[in-house]
Structure formats: structure tokens, C-alpha cells
C-alpha atoms as a PDB file:
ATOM      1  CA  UNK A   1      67.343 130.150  90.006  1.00  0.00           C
ATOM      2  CA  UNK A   2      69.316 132.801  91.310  1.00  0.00           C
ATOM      3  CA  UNK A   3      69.809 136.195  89.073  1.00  0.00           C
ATOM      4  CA  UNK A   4      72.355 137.951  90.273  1.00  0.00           C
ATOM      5  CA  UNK A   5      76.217 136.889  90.273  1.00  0.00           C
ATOM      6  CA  UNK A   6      78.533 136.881  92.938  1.00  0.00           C
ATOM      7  CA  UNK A   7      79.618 140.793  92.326  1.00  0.00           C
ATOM      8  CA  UNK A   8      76.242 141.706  92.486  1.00  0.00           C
ATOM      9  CA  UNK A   9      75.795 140.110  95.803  1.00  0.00           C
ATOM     10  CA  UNK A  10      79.459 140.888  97.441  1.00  0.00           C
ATOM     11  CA  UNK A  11      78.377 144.391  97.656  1.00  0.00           C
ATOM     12  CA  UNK A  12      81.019 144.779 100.914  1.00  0.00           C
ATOM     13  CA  UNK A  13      84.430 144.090  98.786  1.00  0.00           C
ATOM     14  CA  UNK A  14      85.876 146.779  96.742  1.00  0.00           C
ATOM     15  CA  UNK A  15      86.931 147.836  94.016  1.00  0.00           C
ATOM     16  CA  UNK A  16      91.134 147.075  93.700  1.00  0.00           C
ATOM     17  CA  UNK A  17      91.692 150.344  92.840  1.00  0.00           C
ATOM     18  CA  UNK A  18      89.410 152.054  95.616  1.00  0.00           C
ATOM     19  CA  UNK A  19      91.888 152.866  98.769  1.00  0.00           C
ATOM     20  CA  UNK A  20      90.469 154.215 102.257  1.00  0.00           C
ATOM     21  CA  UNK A  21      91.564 157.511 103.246  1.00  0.00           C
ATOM     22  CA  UNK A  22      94.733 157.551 105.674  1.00  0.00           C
ATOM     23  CA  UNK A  23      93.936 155.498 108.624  1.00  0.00           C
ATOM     24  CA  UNK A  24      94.777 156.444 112.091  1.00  0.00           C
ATOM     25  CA  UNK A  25      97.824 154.655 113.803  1.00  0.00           C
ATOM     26  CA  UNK A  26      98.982 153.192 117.137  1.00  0.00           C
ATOM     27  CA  UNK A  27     102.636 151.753 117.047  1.00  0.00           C
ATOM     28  CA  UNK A  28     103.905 149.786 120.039  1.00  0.00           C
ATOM     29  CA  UNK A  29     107.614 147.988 120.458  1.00  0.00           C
ATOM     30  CA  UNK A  30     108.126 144.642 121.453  1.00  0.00           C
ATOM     31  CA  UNK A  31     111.440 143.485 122.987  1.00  0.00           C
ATOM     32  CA  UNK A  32     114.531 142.872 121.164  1.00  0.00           C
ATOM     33  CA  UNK A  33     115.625 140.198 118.339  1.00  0.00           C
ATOM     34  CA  UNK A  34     119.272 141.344 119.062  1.00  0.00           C
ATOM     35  CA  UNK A  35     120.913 139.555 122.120  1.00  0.00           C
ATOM     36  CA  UNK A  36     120.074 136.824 125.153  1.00  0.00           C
ATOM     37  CA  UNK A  37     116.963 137.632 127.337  1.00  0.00           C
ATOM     38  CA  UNK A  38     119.486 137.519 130.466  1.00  0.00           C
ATOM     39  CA  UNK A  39     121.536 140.251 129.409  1.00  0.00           C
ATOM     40  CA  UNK A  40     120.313 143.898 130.814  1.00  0.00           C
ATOM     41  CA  UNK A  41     121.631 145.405 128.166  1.00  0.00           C
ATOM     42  CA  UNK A  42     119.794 143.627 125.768  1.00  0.00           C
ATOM     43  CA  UNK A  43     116.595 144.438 127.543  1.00  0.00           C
ATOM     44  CA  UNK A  44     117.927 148.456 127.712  1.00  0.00           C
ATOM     45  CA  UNK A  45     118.142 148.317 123.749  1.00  0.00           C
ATOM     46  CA  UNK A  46     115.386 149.845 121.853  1.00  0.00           C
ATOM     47  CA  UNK A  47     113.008 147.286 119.552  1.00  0.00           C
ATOM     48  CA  UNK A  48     113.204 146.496 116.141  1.00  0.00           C
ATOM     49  CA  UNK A  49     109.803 144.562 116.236  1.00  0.00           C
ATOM     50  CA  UNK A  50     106.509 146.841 116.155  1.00  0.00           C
ATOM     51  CA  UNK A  51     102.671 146.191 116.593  1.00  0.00           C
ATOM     52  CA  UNK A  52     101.018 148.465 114.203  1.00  0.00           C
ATOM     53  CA  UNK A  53      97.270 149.055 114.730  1.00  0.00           C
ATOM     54  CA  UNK A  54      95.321 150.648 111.660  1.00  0.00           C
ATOM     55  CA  UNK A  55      92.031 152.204 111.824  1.00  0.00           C
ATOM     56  CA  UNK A  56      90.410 153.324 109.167  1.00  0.00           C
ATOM     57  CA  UNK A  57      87.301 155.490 108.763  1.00  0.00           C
ATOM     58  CA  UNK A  58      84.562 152.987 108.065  1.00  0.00           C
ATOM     59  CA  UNK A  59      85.488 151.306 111.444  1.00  0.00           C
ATOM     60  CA  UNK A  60      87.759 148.396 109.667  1.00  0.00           C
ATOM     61  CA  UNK A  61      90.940 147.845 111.297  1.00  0.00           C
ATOM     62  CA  UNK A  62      94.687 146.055 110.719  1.00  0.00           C
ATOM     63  CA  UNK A  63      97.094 144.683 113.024  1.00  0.00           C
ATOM     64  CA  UNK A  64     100.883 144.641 111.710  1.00  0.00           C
ATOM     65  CA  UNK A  65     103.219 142.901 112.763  1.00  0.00           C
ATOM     66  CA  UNK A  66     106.077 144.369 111.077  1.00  0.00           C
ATOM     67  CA  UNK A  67     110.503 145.210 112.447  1.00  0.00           C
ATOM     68  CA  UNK A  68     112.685 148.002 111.158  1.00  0.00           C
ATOM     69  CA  UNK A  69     115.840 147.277 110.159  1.00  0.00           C
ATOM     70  CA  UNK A  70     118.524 148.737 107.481  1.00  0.00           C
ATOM     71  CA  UNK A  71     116.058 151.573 106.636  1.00  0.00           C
ATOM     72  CA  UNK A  72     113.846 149.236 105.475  1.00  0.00           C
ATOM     73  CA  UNK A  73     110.338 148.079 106.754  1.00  0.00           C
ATOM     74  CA  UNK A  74     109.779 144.116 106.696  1.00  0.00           C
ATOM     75  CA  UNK A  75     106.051 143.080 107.684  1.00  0.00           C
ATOM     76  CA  UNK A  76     106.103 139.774 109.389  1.00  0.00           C
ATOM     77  CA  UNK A  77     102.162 139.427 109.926  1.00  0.00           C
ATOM     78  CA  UNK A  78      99.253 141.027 108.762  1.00  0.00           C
ATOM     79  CA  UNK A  79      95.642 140.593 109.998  1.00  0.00           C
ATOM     80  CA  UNK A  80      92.793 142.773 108.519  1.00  0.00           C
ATOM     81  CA  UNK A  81      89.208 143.168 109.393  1.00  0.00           C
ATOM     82  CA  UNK A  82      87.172 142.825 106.727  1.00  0.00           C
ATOM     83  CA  UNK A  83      90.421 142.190 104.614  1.00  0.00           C
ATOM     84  CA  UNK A  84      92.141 144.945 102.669  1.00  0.00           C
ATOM     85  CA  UNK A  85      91.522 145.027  99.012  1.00  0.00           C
ATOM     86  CA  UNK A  86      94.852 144.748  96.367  1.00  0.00           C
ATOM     87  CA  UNK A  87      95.185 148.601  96.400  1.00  0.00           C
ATOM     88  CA  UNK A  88      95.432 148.702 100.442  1.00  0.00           C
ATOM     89  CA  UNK A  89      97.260 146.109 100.742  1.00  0.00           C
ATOM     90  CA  UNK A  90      99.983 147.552  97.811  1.00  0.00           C
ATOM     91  CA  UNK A  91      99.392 151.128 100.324  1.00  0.00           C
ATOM     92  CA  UNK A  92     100.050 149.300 103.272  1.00  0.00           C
ATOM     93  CA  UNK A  93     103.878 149.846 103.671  1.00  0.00           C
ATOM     94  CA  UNK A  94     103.655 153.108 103.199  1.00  0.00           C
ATOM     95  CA  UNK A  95     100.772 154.054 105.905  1.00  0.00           C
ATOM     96  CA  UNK A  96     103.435 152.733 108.395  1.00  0.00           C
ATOM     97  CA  UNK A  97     107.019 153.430 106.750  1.00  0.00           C
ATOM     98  CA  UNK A  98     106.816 157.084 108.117  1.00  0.00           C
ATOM     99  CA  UNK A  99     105.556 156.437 111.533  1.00  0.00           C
ATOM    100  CA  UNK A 100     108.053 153.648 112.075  1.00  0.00           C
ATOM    101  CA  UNK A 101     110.715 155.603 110.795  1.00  0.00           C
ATOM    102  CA  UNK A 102     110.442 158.432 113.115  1.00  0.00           C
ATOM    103  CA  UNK A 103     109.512 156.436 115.792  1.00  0.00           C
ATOM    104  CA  UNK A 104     112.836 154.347 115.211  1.00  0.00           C
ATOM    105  CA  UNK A 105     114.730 157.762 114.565  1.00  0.00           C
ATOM    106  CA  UNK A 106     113.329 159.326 118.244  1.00  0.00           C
ATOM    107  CA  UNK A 107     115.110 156.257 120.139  1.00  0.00           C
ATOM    108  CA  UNK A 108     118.330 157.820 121.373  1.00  0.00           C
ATOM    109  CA  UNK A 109     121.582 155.538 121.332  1.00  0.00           C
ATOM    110  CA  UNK A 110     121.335 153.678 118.295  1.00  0.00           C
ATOM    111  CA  UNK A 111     124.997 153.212 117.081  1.00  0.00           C
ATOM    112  CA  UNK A 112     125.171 153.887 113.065  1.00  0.00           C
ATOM    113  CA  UNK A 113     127.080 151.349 111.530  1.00  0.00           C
ATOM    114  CA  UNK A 114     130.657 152.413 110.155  1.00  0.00           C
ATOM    115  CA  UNK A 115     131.902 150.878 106.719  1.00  0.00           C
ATOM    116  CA  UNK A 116     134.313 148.487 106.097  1.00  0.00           C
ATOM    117  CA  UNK A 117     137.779 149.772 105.602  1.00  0.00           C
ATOM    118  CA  UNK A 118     138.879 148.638 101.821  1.00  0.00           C
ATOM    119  CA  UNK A 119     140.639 145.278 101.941  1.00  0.00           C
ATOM    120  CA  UNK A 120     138.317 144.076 105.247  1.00  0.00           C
ATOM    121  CA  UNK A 121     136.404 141.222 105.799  1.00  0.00           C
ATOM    122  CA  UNK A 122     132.961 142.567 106.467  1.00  0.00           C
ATOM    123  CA  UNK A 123     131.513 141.232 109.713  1.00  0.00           C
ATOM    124  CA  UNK A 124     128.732 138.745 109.191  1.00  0.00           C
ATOM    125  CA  UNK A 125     125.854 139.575 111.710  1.00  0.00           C
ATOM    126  CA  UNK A 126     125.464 136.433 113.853  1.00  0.00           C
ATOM    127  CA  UNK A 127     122.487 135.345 115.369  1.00  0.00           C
ATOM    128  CA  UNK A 128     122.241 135.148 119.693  1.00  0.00           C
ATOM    129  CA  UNK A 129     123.773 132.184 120.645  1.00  0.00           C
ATOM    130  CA  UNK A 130     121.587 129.961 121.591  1.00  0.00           C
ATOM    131  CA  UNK A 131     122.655 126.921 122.247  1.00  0.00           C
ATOM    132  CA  UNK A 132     121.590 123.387 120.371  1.00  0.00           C
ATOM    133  CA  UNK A 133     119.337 120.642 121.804  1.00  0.00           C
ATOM    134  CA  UNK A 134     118.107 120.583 125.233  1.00  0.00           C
ATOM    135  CA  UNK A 135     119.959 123.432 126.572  1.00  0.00           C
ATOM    136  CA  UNK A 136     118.827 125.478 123.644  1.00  0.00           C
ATOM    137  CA  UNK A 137     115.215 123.929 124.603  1.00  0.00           C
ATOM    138  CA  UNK A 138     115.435 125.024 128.349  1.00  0.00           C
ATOM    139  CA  UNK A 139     116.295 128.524 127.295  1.00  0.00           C
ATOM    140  CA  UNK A 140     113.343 128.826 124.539  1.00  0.00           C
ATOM    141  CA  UNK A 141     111.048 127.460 127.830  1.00  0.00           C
ATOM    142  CA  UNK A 142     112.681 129.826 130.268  1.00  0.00           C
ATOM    143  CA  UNK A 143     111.814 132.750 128.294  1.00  0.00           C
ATOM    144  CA  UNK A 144     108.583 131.839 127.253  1.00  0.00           C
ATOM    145  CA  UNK A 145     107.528 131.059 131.113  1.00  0.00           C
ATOM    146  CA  UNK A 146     108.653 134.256 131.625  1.00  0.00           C
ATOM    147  CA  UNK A 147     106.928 136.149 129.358  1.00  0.00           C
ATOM    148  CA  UNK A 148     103.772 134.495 130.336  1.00  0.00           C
ATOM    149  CA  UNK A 149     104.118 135.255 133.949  1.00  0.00           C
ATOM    150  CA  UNK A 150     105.544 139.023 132.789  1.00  0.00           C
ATOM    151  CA  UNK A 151     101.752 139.122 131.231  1.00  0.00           C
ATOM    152  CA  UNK A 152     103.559 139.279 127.651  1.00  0.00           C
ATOM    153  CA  UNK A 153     103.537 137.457 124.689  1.00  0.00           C
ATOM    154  CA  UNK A 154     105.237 134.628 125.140  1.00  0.00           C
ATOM    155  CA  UNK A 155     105.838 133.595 121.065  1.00  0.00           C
ATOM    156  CA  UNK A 156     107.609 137.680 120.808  1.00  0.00           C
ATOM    157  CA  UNK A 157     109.706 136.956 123.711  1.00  0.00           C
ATOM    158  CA  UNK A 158     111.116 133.534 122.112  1.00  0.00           C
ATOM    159  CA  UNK A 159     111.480 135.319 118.885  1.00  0.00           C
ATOM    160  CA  UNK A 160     113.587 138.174 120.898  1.00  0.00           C
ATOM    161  CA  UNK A 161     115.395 135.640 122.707  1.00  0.00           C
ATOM    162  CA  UNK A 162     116.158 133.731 119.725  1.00  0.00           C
ATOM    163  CA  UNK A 163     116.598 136.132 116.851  1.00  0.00           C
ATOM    164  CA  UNK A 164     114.484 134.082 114.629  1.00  0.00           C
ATOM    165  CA  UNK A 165     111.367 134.315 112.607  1.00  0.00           C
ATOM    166  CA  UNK A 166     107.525 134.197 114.188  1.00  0.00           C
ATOM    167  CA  UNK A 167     107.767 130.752 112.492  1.00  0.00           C
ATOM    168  CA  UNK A 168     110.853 129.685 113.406  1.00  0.00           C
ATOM    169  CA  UNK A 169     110.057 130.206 117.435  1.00  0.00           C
ATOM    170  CA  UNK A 170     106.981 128.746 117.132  1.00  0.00           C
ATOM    171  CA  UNK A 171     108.729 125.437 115.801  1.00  0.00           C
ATOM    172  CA  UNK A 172     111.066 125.920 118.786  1.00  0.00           C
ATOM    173  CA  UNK A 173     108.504 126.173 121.084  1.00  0.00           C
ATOM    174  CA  UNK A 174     106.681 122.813 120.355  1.00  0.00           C
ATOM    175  CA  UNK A 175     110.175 121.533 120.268  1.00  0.00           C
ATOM    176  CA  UNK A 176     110.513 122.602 124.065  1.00  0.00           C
ATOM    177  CA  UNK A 177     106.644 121.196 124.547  1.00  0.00           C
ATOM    178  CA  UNK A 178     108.118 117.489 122.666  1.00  0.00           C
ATOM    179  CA  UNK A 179     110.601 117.673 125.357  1.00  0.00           C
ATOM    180  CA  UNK A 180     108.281 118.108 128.209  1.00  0.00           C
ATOM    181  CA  UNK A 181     109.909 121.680 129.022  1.00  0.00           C
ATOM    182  CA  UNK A 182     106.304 123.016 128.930  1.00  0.00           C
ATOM    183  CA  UNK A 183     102.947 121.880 129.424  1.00  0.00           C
ATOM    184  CA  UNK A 184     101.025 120.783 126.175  1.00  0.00           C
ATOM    185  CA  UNK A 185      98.610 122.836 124.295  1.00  0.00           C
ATOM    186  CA  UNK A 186      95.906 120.920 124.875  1.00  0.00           C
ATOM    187  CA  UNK A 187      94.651 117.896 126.930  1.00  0.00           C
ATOM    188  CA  UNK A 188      95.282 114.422 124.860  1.00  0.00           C
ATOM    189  CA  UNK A 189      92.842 111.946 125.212  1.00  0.00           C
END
């Protein structure tokens, strides 16, 4: 019969209230959610969408997936190894509010949105226009083939092209793969 419980044995999980020192960070910008992937001036405009890498002391590490926008950071994706305890995870927005923040502030040319004048219909911010069915298909397939032969990722350059979610390209990519716009994931037998 075995003695010990499971706390005993999980000696490698912490304590929710034990957090790491700071970890070290690497921040790199991935196109743009604003805009069609044909436009150059979408291309010239500086990313909301960051990869965050996170590497703490004890050799454990975290990829973020996280965008800027509104003063705010939004984390889209989050993979840990081993995973973060409650505490690091509560710490993890601000390890990478600061350097995303200046790193956001250092981009030159971003316009600062002026408010409404009283009695004005704010503008509602639209999404790119990308067009329904199999035209909106083609262009979810064009930039994905692109991105793949560009040596990029091709599920951040539908979600730039598209203005949507991780999830939401990802949907729109297996819609352009139903469609036979792009070869299938894997062989069917």
C-alpha cells in the first residue's frame, strides 16, 4: 500500500502563493489585425499582436500570445513549461504589461484617437472587409499560402488578414480546406 499522498509525491508543483523571481523577456510583433493583407499600408502599420517569451530562473519557460489595444493587454494564448502555479499565472499580466507598453509606445506614427464631439454618433470600429463565402474563402487561402511560402505563420497571417480571433481563423481556415482552397491536413484513408 502506498504511504505517501499525492502532495507528498508532486514534490515539482508549488505552492499557489510561491511566485518565481522576474523572468527574463523576448517580445516579437506579428503582422496586423487592422486592414487587408494587399494593402501596403496595412503591412507599414505597426502590430498589435505580440509573442512573448518568458524565462524564468529555474529554466521553465512561457510563450504568450497576447495584442495591445486601448491601453489594455488581452492574452490570447498561453503555453507554460512545467505550468505556472495560481500566483504566476495571477503575475502574469503584469511581467508583460510594461514591456508591451513601451514597446507599443516606441512605434512612431500611431494616430491617438480624438473624442467624439457632443451630440456625435461615435464611429463603430468595423472589422476588414472580407468578403462572405467563397470569395471570402479564396482570400483566407491566399493569405495563408502566403504566409507559408513567406516562412510565417500561416494561422497569424489569417488572423491579420481577417481581424478575427486565433479561433475564429482557424474555423476559417478548415472552411477554405472544406472548399478544396487548400490541401487537407492529413491524408484520408
Amino acid at each position: 500500500m502506498l504511504e505517501s499522498s499525492f502532495f507528498d509525491v508532486a514534490d515539482h508543483y508549488r505552492l499557489n502563493d510561491a511566485v518565481s523571481a522576474e523572468p527574463r523577456w523576448e517580445i516579437q510583433g506579428h503582422g496586423s489585425v487592422a486592414g487587408d493583407l494587399r494593402d501596403d499600408a496595412a503591412r507599414a502599420c505597426p502590430s498589435p499582436w505580440f509573442h512573448v517569451r518568458l524565462t524564468f530562473g529555474h529554466g521553465a519557460h512561457a510563450d504568450v500570445l497576447a495584442v495591445v489595444a486601448d491601453g489594455r493587454v488581452a492574452i490570447e494564448d498561453v503555453r507554460a513549461q512545467p505550468p505556472l502555479s495560481l500566483a504566476e499565472f495571477a503575475s502574469l499580466g503584469e511581467w508583460i504589461e510594461g514591456s508591451l507598453q513601451d514597446a507599443c509606445r516606441t512605434v512612431p506614427g500611431r494616430p491617438e484617437h480624438a473624442a467624439p464631439a457632443p451630440g456625435e454618433n461615435p464611429a463603430r470600429r468595423a472589422r476588414s472587409s472580407l468578403p462572405r463565402g467563397v470569395e471570402g474563402r479564396r482570400a483566407v487561402a491566399e493569405a495563408y499560402r502566403a504566409a507559408q511560402s513567406e516562412g510565417a505563420d500561416p494561422v497569424l497571417a489569417v488572423m491579420c488578414a481577417t481581424g478575427r480571433s486565433r479561433r475564429r481563423s482557424l474555423r476559417m481556415i478548415a472552411g477554405a480546406r472544406d472548399a478544396g482552397l487548400l490541401a487537407p491536413r492529413h491524408n484520408r484513408r
